[in-house]
N, C-alpha and C. Protein backbone atom coordinates (compact mmCIF):
# COMPACT_ATOMS: atom_id res chain seq x y z
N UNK A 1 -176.89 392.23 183.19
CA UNK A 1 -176.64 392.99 181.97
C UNK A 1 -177.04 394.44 182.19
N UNK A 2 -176.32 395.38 181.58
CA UNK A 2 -176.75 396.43 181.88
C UNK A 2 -177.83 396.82 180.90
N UNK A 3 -178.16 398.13 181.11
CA UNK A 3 -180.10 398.59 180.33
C UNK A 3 -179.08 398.73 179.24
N UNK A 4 -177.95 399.29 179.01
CA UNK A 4 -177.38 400.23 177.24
C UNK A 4 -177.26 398.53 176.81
N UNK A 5 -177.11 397.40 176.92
CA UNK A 5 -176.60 396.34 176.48
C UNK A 5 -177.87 395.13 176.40
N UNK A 6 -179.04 395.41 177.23
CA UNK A 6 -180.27 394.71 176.93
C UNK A 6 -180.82 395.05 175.91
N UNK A 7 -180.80 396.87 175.54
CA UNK A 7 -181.24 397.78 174.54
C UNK A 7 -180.86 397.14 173.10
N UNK A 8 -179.41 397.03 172.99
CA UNK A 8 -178.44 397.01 171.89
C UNK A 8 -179.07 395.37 171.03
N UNK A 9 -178.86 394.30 172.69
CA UNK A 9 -179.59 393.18 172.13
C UNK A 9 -180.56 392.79 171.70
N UNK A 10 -181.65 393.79 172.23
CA UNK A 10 -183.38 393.97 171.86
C UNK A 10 -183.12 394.17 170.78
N UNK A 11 -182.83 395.30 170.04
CA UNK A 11 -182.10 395.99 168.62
C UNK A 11 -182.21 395.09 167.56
N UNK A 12 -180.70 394.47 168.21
CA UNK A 12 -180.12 393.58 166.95
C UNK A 12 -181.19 391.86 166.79
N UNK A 13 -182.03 391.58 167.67
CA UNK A 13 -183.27 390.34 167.69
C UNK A 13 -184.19 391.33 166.96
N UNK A 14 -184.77 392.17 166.98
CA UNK A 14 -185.69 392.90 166.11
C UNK A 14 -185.23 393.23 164.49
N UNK A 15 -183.68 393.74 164.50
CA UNK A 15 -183.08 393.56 163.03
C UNK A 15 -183.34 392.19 162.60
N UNK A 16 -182.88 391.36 163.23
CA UNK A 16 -183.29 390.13 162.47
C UNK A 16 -184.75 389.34 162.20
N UNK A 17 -185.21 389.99 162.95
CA UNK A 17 -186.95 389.46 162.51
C UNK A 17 -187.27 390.33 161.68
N UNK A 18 -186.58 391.78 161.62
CA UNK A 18 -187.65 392.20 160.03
C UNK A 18 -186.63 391.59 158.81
N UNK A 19 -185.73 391.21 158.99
CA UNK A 19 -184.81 390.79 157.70
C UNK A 19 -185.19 389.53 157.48
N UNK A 20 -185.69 388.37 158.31
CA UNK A 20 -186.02 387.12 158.42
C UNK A 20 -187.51 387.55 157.30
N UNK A 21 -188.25 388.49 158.30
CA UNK A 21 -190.04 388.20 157.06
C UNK A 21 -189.62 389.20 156.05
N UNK A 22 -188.94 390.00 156.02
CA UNK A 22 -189.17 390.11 154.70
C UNK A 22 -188.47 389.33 153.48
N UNK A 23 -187.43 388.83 154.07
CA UNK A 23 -186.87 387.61 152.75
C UNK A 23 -187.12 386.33 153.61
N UNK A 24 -188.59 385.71 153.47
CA UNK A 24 -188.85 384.77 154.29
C UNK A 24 -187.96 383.75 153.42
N UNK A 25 -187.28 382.37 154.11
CA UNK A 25 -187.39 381.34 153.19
C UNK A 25 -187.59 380.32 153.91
N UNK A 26 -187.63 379.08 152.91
CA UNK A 26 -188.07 378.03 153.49
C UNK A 26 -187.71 376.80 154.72
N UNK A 27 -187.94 375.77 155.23
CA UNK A 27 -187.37 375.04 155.83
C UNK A 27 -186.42 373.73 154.44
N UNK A 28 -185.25 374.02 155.20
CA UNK A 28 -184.90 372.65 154.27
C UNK A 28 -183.37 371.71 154.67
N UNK A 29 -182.86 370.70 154.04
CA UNK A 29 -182.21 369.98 154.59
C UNK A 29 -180.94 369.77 153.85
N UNK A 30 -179.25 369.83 154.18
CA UNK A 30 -178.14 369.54 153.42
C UNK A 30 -177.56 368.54 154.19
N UNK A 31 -177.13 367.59 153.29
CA UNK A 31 -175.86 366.68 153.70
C UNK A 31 -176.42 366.30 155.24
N UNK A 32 -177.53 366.21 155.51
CA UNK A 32 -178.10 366.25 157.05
C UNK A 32 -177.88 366.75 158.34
N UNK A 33 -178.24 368.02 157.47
CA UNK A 33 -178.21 369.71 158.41
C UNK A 33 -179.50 370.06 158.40
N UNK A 34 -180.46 370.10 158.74
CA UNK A 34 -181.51 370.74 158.62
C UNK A 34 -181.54 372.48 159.28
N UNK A 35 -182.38 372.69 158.55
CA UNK A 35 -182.50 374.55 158.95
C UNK A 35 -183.81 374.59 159.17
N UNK A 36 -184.22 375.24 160.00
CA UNK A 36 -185.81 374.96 160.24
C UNK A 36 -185.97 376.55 160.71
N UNK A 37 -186.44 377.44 159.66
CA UNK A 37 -186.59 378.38 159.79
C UNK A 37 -188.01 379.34 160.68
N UNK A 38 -189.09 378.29 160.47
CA UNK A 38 -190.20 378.75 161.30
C UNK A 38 -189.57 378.41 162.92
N UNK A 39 -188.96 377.55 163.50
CA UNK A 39 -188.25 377.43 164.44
C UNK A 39 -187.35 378.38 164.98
N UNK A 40 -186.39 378.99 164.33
CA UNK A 40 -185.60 380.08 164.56
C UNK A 40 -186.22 380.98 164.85
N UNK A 41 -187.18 381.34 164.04
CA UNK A 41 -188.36 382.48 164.01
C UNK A 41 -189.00 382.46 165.97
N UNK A 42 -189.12 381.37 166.18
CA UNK A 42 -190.21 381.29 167.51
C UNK A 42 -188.83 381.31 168.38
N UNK A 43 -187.46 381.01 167.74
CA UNK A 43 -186.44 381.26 169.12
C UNK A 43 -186.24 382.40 169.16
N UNK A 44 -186.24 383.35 168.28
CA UNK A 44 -186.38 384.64 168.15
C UNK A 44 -187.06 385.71 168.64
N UNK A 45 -188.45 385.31 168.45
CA UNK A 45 -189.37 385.77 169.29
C UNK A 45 -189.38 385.45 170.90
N UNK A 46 -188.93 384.58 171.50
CA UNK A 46 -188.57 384.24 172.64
C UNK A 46 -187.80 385.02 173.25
N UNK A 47 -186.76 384.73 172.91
CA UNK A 47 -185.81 385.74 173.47
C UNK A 47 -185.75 386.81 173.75
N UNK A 48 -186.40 387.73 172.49
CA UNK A 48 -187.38 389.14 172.12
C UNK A 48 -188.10 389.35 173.51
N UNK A 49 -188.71 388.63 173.79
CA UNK A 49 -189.50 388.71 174.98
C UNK A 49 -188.78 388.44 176.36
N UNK A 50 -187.94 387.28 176.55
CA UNK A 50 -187.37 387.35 177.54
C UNK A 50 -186.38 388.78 177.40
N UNK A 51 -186.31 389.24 176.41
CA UNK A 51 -184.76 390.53 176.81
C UNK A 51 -185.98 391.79 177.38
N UNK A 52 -186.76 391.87 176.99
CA UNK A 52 -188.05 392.66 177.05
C UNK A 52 -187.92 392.80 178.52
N UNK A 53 -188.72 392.00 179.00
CA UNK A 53 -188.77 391.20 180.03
C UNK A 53 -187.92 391.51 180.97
N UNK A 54 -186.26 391.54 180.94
CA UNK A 54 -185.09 392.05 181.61
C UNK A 54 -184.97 393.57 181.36
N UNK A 55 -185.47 394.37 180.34
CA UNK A 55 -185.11 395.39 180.33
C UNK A 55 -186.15 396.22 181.38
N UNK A 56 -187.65 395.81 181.01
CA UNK A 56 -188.46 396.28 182.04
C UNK A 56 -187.82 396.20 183.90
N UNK A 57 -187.22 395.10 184.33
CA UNK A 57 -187.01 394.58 185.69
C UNK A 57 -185.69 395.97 185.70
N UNK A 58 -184.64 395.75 184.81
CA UNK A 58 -183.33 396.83 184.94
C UNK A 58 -184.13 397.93 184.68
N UNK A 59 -184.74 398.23 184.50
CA UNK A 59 -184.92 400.02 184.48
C UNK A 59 -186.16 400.56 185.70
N UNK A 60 -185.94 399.26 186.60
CA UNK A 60 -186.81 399.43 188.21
C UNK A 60 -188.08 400.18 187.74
N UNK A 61 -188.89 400.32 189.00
CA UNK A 61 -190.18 400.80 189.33
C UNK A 61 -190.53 401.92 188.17
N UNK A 62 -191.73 401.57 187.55
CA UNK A 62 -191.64 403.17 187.17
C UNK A 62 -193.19 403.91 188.01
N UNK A 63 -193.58 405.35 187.26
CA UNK A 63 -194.39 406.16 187.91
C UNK A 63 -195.24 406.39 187.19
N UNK A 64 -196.67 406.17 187.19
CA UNK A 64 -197.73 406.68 186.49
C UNK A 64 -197.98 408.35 187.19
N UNK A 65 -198.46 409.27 186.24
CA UNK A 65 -199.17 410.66 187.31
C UNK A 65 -200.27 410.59 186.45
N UNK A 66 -201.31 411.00 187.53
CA UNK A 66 -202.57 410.83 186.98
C UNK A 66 -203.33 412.39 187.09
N UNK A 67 -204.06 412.72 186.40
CA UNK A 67 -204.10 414.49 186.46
C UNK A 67 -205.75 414.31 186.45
N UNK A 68 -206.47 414.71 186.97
CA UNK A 68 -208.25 415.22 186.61
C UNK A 68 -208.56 416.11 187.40
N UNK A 69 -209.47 416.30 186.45
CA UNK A 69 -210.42 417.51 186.86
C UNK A 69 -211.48 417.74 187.54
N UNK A 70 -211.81 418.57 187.83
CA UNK A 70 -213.49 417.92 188.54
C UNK A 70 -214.12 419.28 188.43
């Protein structure tokens, strides 16, 4: 994946975790579908981290400079 397209996906997993807590809702069940929202939440955060994770490796080595005085 390229860095403009790890970026975009980081993005849009972070849009949805602040839209997720701030209209939290509950876990619950239709016609036997379940939605298990604290679940989504932790696949969310996962991913969050694995794209993290890829964006650090694609944007290679970086450089600390260290400056003092004496």
């Amino acid at each position: 994946m390229a860095i403009a397209d790890l970026q975009t996906a980081l993005q849009n997993i972070d849009t949805a975790i602040v839209n997720m807590t701030a209209n939290p809702k509950p876990s619950y069940s239709i016609n036997g579908q379940a939605v298990q929202w604290g679940e989504f939440y932790s696949q969310l955060m996962k991913s969050r981290q694995d794209l993290a994770n890829q964006l650090v490796l694609a944007q290679g080595p970086g450089e600390d400079v260290w400056e003092g005085l004496t």
